[in-house]
C-alpha atoms as a PDB file:
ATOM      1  CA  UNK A   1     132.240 115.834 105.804  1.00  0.00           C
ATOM      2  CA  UNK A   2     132.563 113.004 108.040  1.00  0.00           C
ATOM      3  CA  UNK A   3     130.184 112.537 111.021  1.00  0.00           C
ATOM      4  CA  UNK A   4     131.019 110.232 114.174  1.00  0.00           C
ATOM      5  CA  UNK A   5     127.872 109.442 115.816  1.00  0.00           C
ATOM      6  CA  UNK A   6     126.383 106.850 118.425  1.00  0.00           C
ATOM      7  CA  UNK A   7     123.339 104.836 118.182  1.00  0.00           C
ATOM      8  CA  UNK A   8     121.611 104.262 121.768  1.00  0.00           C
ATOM      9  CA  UNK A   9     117.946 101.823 122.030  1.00  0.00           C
ATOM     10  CA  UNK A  10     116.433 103.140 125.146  1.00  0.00           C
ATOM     11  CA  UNK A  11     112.767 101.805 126.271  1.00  0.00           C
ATOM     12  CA  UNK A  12     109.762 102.873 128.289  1.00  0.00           C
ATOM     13  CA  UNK A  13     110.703 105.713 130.534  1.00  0.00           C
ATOM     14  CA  UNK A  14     114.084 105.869 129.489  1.00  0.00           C
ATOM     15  CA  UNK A  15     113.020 107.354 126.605  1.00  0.00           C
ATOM     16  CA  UNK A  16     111.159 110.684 129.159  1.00  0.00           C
ATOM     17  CA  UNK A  17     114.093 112.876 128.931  1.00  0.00           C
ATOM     18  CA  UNK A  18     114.086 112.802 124.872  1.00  0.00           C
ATOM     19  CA  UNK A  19     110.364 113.721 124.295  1.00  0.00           C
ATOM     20  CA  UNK A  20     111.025 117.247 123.339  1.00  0.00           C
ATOM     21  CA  UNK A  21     113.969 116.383 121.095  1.00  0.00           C
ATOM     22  CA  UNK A  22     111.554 114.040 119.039  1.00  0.00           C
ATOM     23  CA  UNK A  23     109.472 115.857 118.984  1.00  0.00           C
ATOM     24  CA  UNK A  24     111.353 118.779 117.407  1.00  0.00           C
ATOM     25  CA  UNK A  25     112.856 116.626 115.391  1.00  0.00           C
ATOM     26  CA  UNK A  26     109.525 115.428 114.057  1.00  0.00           C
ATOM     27  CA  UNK A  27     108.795 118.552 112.949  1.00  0.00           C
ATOM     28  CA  UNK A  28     111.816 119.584 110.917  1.00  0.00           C
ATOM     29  CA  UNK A  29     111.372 116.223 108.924  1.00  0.00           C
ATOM     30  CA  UNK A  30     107.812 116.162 108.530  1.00  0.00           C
ATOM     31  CA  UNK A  31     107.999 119.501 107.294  1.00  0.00           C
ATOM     32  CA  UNK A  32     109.768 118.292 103.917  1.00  0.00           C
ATOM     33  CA  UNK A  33     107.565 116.910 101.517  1.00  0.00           C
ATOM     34  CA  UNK A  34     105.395 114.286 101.038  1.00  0.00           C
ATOM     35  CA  UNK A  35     104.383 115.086 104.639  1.00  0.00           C
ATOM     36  CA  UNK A  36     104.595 119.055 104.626  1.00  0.00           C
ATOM     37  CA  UNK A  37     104.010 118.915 108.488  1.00  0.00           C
ATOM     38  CA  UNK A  38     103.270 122.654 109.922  1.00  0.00           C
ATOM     39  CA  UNK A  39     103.965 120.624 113.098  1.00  0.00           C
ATOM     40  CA  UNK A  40     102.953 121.979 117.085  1.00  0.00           C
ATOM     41  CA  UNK A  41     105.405 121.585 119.670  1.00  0.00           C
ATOM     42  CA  UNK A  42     103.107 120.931 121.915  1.00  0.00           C
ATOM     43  CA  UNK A  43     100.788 118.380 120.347  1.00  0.00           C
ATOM     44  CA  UNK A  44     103.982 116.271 119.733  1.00  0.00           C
ATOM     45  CA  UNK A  45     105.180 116.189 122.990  1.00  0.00           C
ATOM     46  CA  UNK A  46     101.370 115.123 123.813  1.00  0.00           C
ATOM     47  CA  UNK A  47     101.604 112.490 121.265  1.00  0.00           C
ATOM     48  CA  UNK A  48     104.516 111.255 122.084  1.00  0.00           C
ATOM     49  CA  UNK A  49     103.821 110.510 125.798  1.00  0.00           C
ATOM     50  CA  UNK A  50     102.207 107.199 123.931  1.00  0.00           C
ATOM     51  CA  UNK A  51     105.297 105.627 124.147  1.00  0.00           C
ATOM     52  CA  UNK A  52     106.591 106.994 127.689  1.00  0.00           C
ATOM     53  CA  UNK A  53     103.237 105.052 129.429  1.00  0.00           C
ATOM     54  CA  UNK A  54     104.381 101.695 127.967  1.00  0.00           C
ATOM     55  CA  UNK A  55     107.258  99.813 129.447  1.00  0.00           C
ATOM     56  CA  UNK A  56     107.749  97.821 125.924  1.00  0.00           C
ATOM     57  CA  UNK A  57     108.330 101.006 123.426  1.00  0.00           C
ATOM     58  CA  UNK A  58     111.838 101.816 122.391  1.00  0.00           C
ATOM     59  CA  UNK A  59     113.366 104.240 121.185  1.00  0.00           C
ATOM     60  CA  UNK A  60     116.595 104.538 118.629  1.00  0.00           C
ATOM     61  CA  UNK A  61     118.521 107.674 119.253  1.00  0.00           C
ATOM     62  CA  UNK A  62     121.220 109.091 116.951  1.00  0.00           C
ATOM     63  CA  UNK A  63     123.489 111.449 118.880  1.00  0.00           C
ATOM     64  CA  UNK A  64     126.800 113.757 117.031  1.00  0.00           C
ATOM     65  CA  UNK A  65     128.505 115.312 120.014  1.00  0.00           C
ATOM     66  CA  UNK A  66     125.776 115.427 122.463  1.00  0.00           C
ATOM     67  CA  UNK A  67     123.226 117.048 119.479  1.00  0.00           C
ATOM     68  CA  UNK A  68     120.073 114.589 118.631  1.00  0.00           C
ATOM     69  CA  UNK A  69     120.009 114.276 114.956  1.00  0.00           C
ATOM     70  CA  UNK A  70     118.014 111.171 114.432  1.00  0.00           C
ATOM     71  CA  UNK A  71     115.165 108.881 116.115  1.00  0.00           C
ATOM     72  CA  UNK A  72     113.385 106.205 115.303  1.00  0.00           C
ATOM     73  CA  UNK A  73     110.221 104.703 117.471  1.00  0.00           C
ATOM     74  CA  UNK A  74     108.109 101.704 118.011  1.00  0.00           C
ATOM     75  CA  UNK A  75     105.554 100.040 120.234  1.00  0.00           C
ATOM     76  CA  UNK A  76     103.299  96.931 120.194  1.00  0.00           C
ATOM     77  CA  UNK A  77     100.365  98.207 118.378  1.00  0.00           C
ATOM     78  CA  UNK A  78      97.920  97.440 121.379  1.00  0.00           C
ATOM     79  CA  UNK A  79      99.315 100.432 123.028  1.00  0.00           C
ATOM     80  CA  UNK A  80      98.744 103.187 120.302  1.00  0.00           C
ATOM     81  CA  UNK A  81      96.381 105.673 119.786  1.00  0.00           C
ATOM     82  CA  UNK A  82      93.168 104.603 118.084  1.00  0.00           C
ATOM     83  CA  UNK A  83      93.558 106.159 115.312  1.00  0.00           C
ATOM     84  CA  UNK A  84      96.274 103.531 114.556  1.00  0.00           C
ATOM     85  CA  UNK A  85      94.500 100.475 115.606  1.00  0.00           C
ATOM     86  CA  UNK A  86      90.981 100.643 114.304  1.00  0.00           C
ATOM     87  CA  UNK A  87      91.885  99.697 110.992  1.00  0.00           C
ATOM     88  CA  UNK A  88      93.119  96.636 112.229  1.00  0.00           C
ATOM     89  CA  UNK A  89      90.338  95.991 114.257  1.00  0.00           C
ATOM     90  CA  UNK A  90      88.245  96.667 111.546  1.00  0.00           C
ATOM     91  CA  UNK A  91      90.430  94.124 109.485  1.00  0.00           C
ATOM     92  CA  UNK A  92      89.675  91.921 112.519  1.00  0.00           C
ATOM     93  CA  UNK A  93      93.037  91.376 112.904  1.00  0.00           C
ATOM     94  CA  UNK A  94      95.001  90.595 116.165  1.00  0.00           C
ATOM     95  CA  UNK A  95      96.229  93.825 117.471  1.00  0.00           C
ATOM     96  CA  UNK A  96      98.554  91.791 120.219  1.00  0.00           C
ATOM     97  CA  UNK A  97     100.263  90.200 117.640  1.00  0.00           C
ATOM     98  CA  UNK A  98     101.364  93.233 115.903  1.00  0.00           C
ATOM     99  CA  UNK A  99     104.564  95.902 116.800  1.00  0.00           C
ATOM    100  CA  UNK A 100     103.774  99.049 115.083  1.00  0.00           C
ATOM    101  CA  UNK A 101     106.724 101.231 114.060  1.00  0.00           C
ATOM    102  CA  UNK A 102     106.768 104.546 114.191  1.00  0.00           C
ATOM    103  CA  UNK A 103     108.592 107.532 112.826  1.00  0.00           C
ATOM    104  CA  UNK A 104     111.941 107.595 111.690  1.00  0.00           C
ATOM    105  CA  UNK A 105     113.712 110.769 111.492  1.00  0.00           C
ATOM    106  CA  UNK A 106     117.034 111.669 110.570  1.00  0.00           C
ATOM    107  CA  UNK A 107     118.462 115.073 109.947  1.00  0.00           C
ATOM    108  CA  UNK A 108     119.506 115.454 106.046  1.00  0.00           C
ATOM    109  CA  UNK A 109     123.967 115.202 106.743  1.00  0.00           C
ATOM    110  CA  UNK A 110     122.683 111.450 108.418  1.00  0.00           C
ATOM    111  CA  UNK A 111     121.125 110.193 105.175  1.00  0.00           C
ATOM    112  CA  UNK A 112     122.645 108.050 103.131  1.00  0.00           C
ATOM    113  CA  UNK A 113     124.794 106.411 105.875  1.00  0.00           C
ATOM    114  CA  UNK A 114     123.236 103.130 106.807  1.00  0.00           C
ATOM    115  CA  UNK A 115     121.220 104.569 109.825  1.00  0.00           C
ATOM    116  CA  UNK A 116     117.543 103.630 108.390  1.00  0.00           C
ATOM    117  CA  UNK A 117     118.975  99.938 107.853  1.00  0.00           C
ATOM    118  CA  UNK A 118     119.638  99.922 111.964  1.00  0.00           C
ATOM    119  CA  UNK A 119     116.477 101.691 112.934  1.00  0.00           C
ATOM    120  CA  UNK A 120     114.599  98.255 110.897  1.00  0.00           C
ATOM    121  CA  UNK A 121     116.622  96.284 112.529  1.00  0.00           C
ATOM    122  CA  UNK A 122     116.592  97.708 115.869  1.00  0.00           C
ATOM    123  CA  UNK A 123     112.379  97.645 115.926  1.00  0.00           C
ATOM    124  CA  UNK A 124     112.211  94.802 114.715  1.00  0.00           C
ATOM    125  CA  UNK A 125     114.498  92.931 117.310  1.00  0.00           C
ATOM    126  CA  UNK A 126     112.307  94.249 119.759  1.00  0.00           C
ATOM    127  CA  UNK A 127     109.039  93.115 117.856  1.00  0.00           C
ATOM    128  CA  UNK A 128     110.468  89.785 117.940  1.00  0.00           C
ATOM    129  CA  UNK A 129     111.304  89.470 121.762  1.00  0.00           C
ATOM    130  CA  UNK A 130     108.095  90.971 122.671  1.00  0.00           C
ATOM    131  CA  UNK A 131     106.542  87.879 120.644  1.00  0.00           C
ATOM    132  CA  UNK A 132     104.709  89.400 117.784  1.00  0.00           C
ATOM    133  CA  UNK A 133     104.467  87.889 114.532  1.00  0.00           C
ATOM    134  CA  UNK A 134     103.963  91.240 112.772  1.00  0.00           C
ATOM    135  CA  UNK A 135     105.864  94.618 111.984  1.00  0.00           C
ATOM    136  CA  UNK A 136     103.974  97.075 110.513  1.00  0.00           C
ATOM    137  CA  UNK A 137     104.126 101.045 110.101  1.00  0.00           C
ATOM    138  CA  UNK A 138     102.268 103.222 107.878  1.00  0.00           C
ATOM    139  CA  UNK A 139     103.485 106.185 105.509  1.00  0.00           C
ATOM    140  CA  UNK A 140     101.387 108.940 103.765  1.00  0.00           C
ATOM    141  CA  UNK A 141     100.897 108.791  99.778  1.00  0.00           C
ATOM    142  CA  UNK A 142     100.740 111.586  97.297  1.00  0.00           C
ATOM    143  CA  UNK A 143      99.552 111.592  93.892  1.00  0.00           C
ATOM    144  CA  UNK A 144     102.454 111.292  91.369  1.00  0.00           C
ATOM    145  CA  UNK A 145     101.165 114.869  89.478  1.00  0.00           C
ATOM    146  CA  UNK A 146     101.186 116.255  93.024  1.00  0.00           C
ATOM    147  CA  UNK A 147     102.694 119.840  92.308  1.00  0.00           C
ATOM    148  CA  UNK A 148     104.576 120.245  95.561  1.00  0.00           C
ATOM    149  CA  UNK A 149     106.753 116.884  94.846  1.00  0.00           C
ATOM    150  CA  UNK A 150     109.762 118.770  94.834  1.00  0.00           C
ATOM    151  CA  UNK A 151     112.257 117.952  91.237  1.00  0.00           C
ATOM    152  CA  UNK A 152     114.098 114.491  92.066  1.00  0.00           C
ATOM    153  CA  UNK A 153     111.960 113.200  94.812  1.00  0.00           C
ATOM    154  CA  UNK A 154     111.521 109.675  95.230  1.00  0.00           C
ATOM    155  CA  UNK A 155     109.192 107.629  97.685  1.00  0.00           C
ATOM    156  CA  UNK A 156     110.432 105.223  99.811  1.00  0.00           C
ATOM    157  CA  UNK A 157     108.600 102.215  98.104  1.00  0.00           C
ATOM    158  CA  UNK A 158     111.054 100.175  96.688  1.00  0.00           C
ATOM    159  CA  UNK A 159     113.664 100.802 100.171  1.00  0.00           C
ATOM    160  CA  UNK A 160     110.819  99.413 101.775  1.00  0.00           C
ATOM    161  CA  UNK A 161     110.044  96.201  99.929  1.00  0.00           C
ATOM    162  CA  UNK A 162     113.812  95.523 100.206  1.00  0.00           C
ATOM    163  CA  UNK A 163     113.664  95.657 103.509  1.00  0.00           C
ATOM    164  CA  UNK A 164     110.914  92.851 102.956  1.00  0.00           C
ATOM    165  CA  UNK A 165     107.558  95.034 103.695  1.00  0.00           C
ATOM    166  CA  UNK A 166     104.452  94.970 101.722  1.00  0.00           C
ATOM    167  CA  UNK A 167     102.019  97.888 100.965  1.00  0.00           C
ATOM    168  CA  UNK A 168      98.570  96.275 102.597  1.00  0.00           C
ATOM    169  CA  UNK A 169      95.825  96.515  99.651  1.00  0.00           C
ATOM    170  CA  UNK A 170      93.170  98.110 102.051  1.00  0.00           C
ATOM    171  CA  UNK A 171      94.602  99.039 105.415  1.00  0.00           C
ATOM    172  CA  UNK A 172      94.616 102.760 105.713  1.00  0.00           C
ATOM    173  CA  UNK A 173      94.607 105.043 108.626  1.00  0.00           C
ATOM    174  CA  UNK A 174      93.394 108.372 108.729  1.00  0.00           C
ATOM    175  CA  UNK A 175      95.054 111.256 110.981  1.00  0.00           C
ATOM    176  CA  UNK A 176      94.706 114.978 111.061  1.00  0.00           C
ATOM    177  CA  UNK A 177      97.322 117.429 110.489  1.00  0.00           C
ATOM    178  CA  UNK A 178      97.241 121.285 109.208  1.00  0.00           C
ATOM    179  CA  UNK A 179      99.956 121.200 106.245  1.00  0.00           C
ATOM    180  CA  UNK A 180     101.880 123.814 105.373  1.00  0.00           C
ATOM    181  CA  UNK A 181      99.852 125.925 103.414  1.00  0.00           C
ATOM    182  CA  UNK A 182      96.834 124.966 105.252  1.00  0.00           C
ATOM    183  CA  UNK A 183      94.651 127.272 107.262  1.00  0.00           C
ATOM    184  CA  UNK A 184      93.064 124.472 109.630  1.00  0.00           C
ATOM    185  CA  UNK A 185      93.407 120.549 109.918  1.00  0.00           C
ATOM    186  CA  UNK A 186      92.579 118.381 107.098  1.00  0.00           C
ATOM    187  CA  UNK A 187      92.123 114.597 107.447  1.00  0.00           C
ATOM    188  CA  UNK A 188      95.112 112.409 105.366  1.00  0.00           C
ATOM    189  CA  UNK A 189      95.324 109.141 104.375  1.00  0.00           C
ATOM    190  CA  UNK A 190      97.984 106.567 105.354  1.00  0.00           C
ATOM    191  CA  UNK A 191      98.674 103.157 103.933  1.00  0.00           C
ATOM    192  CA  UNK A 192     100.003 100.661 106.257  1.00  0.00           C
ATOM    193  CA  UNK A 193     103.019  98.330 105.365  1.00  0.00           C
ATOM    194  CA  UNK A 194     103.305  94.986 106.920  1.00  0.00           C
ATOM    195  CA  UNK A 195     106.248  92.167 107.057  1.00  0.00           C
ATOM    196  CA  UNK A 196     105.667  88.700 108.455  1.00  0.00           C
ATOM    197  CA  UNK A 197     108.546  88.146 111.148  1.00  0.00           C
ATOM    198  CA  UNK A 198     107.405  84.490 111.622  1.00  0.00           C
ATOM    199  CA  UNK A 199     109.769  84.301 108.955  1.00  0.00           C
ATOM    200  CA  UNK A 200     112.351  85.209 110.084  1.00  0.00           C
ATOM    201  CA  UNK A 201     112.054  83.680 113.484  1.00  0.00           C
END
Protein backbone atom coordinates (compact mmCIF):
# COMPACT_ATOMS: atom_id res chain seq x y z
CA UNK A 1 0.00 0.00 0.00
CA UNK A 2 1.31 3.25 -0.91
CA UNK A 3 1.37 6.15 1.61
CA UNK A 4 1.67 9.99 0.56
CA UNK A 5 2.84 11.84 3.46
CA UNK A 6 4.48 15.33 4.37
CA UNK A 7 7.40 16.03 6.46
CA UNK A 8 7.05 19.51 8.44
CA UNK A 9 10.35 20.85 11.04
CA UNK A 10 8.55 23.08 13.39
CA UNK A 11 10.58 24.71 16.51
CA UNK A 12 10.00 26.07 19.98
CA UNK A 13 6.36 26.82 20.44
CA UNK A 14 5.39 25.79 17.20
CA UNK A 15 5.74 22.56 18.23
CA UNK A 16 2.64 23.39 21.50
CA UNK A 17 -0.20 22.20 19.50
CA UNK A 18 1.53 18.59 18.83
CA UNK A 19 2.42 17.69 22.49
CA UNK A 20 -0.37 15.28 22.94
CA UNK A 21 0.16 13.62 19.55
CA UNK A 22 3.86 12.83 20.66
CA UNK A 23 3.17 11.99 23.20
CA UNK A 24 0.68 9.27 22.21
CA UNK A 25 2.73 8.40 19.75
CA UNK A 26 5.53 7.76 22.21
CA UNK A 27 3.67 5.39 23.78
CA UNK A 28 2.51 3.09 21.01
CA UNK A 29 6.28 2.79 19.95
CA UNK A 30 7.84 2.49 23.17
CA UNK A 31 5.51 -0.09 23.94
CA UNK A 32 7.23 -2.60 21.34
CA UNK A 33 10.19 -4.13 22.53
CA UNK A 34 13.39 -3.39 23.56
CA UNK A 35 11.63 -0.50 25.35
CA UNK A 36 8.26 -2.26 26.51
CA UNK A 37 7.01 1.27 27.62
CA UNK A 38 3.60 0.91 29.82
CA UNK A 39 3.71 4.65 28.99
CA UNK A 40 1.33 7.64 31.03
CA UNK A 41 -0.33 10.11 29.04
CA UNK A 42 0.16 12.43 31.30
CA UNK A 43 3.79 12.17 32.32
CA UNK A 44 4.59 12.53 28.54
CA UNK A 45 2.86 15.47 27.93
CA UNK A 46 4.85 16.71 31.22
CA UNK A 47 7.99 15.59 29.70
CA UNK A 48 7.58 16.84 26.71
CA UNK A 49 6.93 20.51 27.69
CA UNK A 50 11.06 20.31 27.76
CA UNK A 51 11.11 21.17 24.39
CA UNK A 52 8.03 23.74 24.23
CA UNK A 53 10.19 26.18 26.95
CA UNK A 54 13.14 26.34 24.51
CA UNK A 55 13.01 28.48 21.44
CA UNK A 56 15.92 26.19 19.73
CA UNK A 57 14.09 22.54 19.89
CA UNK A 58 12.52 21.23 16.75
CA UNK A 59 10.43 19.06 15.97
CA UNK A 60 10.01 16.61 12.67
CA UNK A 61 6.42 15.77 12.06
CA UNK A 62 5.17 13.06 9.68
CA UNK A 63 1.57 13.74 8.70
CA UNK A 64 -0.84 11.03 6.13
CA UNK A 65 -4.00 13.01 5.56
CA UNK A 66 -4.07 15.18 8.52
CA UNK A 67 -3.22 11.81 10.95
CA UNK A 68 0.36 12.15 12.90
CA UNK A 69 2.15 8.99 12.26
CA UNK A 70 5.70 9.91 12.96
CA UNK A 71 7.98 12.45 15.08
CA UNK A 72 11.21 12.92 15.68
CA UNK A 73 12.76 15.55 18.45
CA UNK A 74 15.82 17.38 19.46
CA UNK A 75 17.25 20.12 21.61
CA UNK A 76 20.70 21.48 22.63
CA UNK A 77 21.50 19.31 25.49
CA UNK A 78 21.82 22.36 27.98
CA UNK A 79 18.14 22.51 27.97
CA UNK A 80 17.19 18.85 29.01
CA UNK A 81 16.23 17.31 31.96
CA UNK A 82 19.03 16.28 34.30
CA UNK A 83 18.73 13.10 34.03
CA UNK A 84 20.20 13.56 30.49
CA UNK A 85 22.97 15.87 31.25
CA UNK A 86 24.70 14.65 34.36
CA UNK A 87 26.50 12.09 32.67
CA UNK A 88 28.07 14.54 30.68
CA UNK A 89 28.82 16.67 33.36
CA UNK A 90 30.16 13.95 35.09
CA UNK A 91 32.30 13.21 31.87
CA UNK A 92 33.16 16.91 32.30
CA UNK A 93 32.18 17.47 29.06
CA UNK A 94 30.75 20.72 27.50
CA UNK A 95 27.07 20.46 27.68
CA UNK A 96 26.75 23.81 25.27
CA UNK A 97 28.48 22.18 22.73
CA UNK A 98 26.26 19.28 22.47
CA UNK A 99 22.47 18.88 20.56
CA UNK A 100 20.87 15.95 22.10
CA UNK A 101 18.36 14.05 19.95
CA UNK A 102 15.54 12.70 21.06
CA UNK A 103 12.94 10.15 20.18
CA UNK A 104 12.09 9.07 16.92
CA UNK A 105 8.86 7.48 16.33
CA UNK A 106 7.24 6.23 13.42
CA UNK A 107 4.13 4.16 13.16
CA UNK A 108 5.03 0.48 11.70
CA UNK A 109 3.26 1.19 7.59
CA UNK A 110 6.17 4.35 7.77
CA UNK A 111 9.14 2.01 8.26
CA UNK A 112 11.18 1.11 5.79
CA UNK A 113 10.60 4.28 3.68
CA UNK A 114 13.53 6.58 4.15
CA UNK A 115 11.86 8.66 6.99
CA UNK A 116 14.61 7.82 9.84
CA UNK A 117 17.36 8.96 7.17
CA UNK A 118 15.43 12.65 7.21
CA UNK A 119 14.76 12.76 10.90
CA UNK A 120 19.15 12.46 11.13
CA UNK A 121 19.35 14.78 8.85
CA UNK A 122 16.81 17.15 9.90
CA UNK A 123 18.43 17.26 13.78
CA UNK A 124 21.35 17.43 12.77
CA UNK A 125 20.97 20.57 10.43
CA UNK A 126 19.70 22.20 13.30
CA UNK A 127 22.66 21.02 15.64
CA UNK A 128 24.85 22.55 13.19
CA UNK A 129 23.22 26.12 12.92
CA UNK A 130 22.81 26.29 16.55
CA UNK A 131 26.80 25.85 16.60
CA UNK A 132 27.41 22.63 18.36
CA UNK A 133 30.09 20.38 17.55
CA UNK A 134 28.22 17.32 18.88
CA UNK A 135 25.03 15.11 18.15
CA UNK A 136 24.31 12.72 20.50
CA UNK A 137 21.12 10.60 21.66
CA UNK A 138 20.94 7.66 23.76
CA UNK A 139 18.99 4.22 23.27
CA UNK A 140 18.22 1.45 25.88
CA UNK A 141 20.16 -2.06 25.64
CA UNK A 142 18.93 -5.51 26.35
CA UNK A 143 20.77 -8.56 26.90
CA UNK A 144 20.96 -10.72 23.71
CA UNK A 145 19.26 -13.98 25.82
CA UNK A 146 16.64 -11.41 26.85
CA UNK A 147 13.39 -13.65 26.56
CA UNK A 148 11.01 -10.92 25.48
CA UNK A 149 13.27 -10.10 22.20
CA UNK A 150 10.57 -10.97 20.06
CA UNK A 151 11.78 -13.85 16.89
CA UNK A 152 13.62 -11.59 14.13
CA UNK A 153 14.37 -8.54 16.11
CA UNK A 154 17.29 -6.61 15.38
CA UNK A 155 18.85 -3.49 17.23
CA UNK A 156 19.51 -0.53 15.60
CA UNK A 157 23.40 -0.72 15.99
CA UNK A 158 24.74 -1.11 12.79
CA UNK A 159 21.81 1.72 11.15
CA UNK A 160 23.37 3.80 13.57
CA UNK A 161 27.09 3.56 12.89
CA UNK A 162 26.11 4.08 9.21
CA UNK A 163 24.70 6.99 9.92
CA UNK A 164 28.29 7.75 11.42
CA UNK A 165 27.45 7.48 15.39
CA UNK A 166 29.49 5.76 17.93
CA UNK A 167 28.30 3.81 21.06
CA UNK A 168 30.27 6.01 23.96
CA UNK A 169 32.32 3.29 26.11
CA UNK A 170 31.01 4.76 29.50
CA UNK A 171 28.31 7.35 29.04
CA UNK A 172 25.10 5.98 30.34
CA UNK A 173 22.01 7.59 31.60
CA UNK A 174 19.67 6.22 33.88
CA UNK A 175 15.72 6.95 33.69
CA UNK A 176 12.73 5.39 35.30
CA UNK A 177 9.95 3.77 33.62
CA UNK A 178 7.30 0.92 34.81
CA UNK A 179 7.57 -1.72 31.80
CA UNK A 180 5.03 -3.67 30.77
CA UNK A 181 4.85 -6.35 33.06
CA UNK A 182 6.03 -4.25 35.82
CA UNK A 183 4.12 -3.45 38.95
CA UNK A 184 6.07 -0.08 39.84
CA UNK A 185 9.07 1.91 38.23
CA UNK A 186 12.34 0.34 37.80
CA UNK A 187 15.51 2.33 36.98
CA UNK A 188 17.05 1.41 33.13
CA UNK A 189 20.09 1.96 31.66
CA UNK A 190 20.82 3.95 28.47
CA UNK A 191 23.97 4.17 26.44
CA UNK A 192 24.58 7.35 24.72
CA UNK A 193 25.74 7.56 20.99
CA UNK A 194 27.77 10.43 19.83
CA UNK A 195 28.94 11.77 16.16
CA UNK A 196 31.46 14.56 15.74
CA UNK A 197 29.72 17.20 13.32
CA UNK A 198 32.99 19.24 13.20
CA UNK A 199 33.35 16.92 10.52
CA UNK A 200 31.16 17.51 8.62
CA UNK A 201 31.14 21.24 8.91
Amino acid sequence: MQHEFNILRLKGKEIFPYISDLAKLRIAVFKEYPYLYHGNLEYEKNYLKTYTACSESIMILVIDKQRIVGASTAIPLEFETEACIKPFLDYQMKIQDIFYLGESVLLPDYRGKNIYRRFFHERESAAMEYGSKIATFCAVERSLDDPRRPQGWVSLDKVWQHFNYKKHPTLCAYYEWKELGEETKSAKSLVFWIKNLCTYC
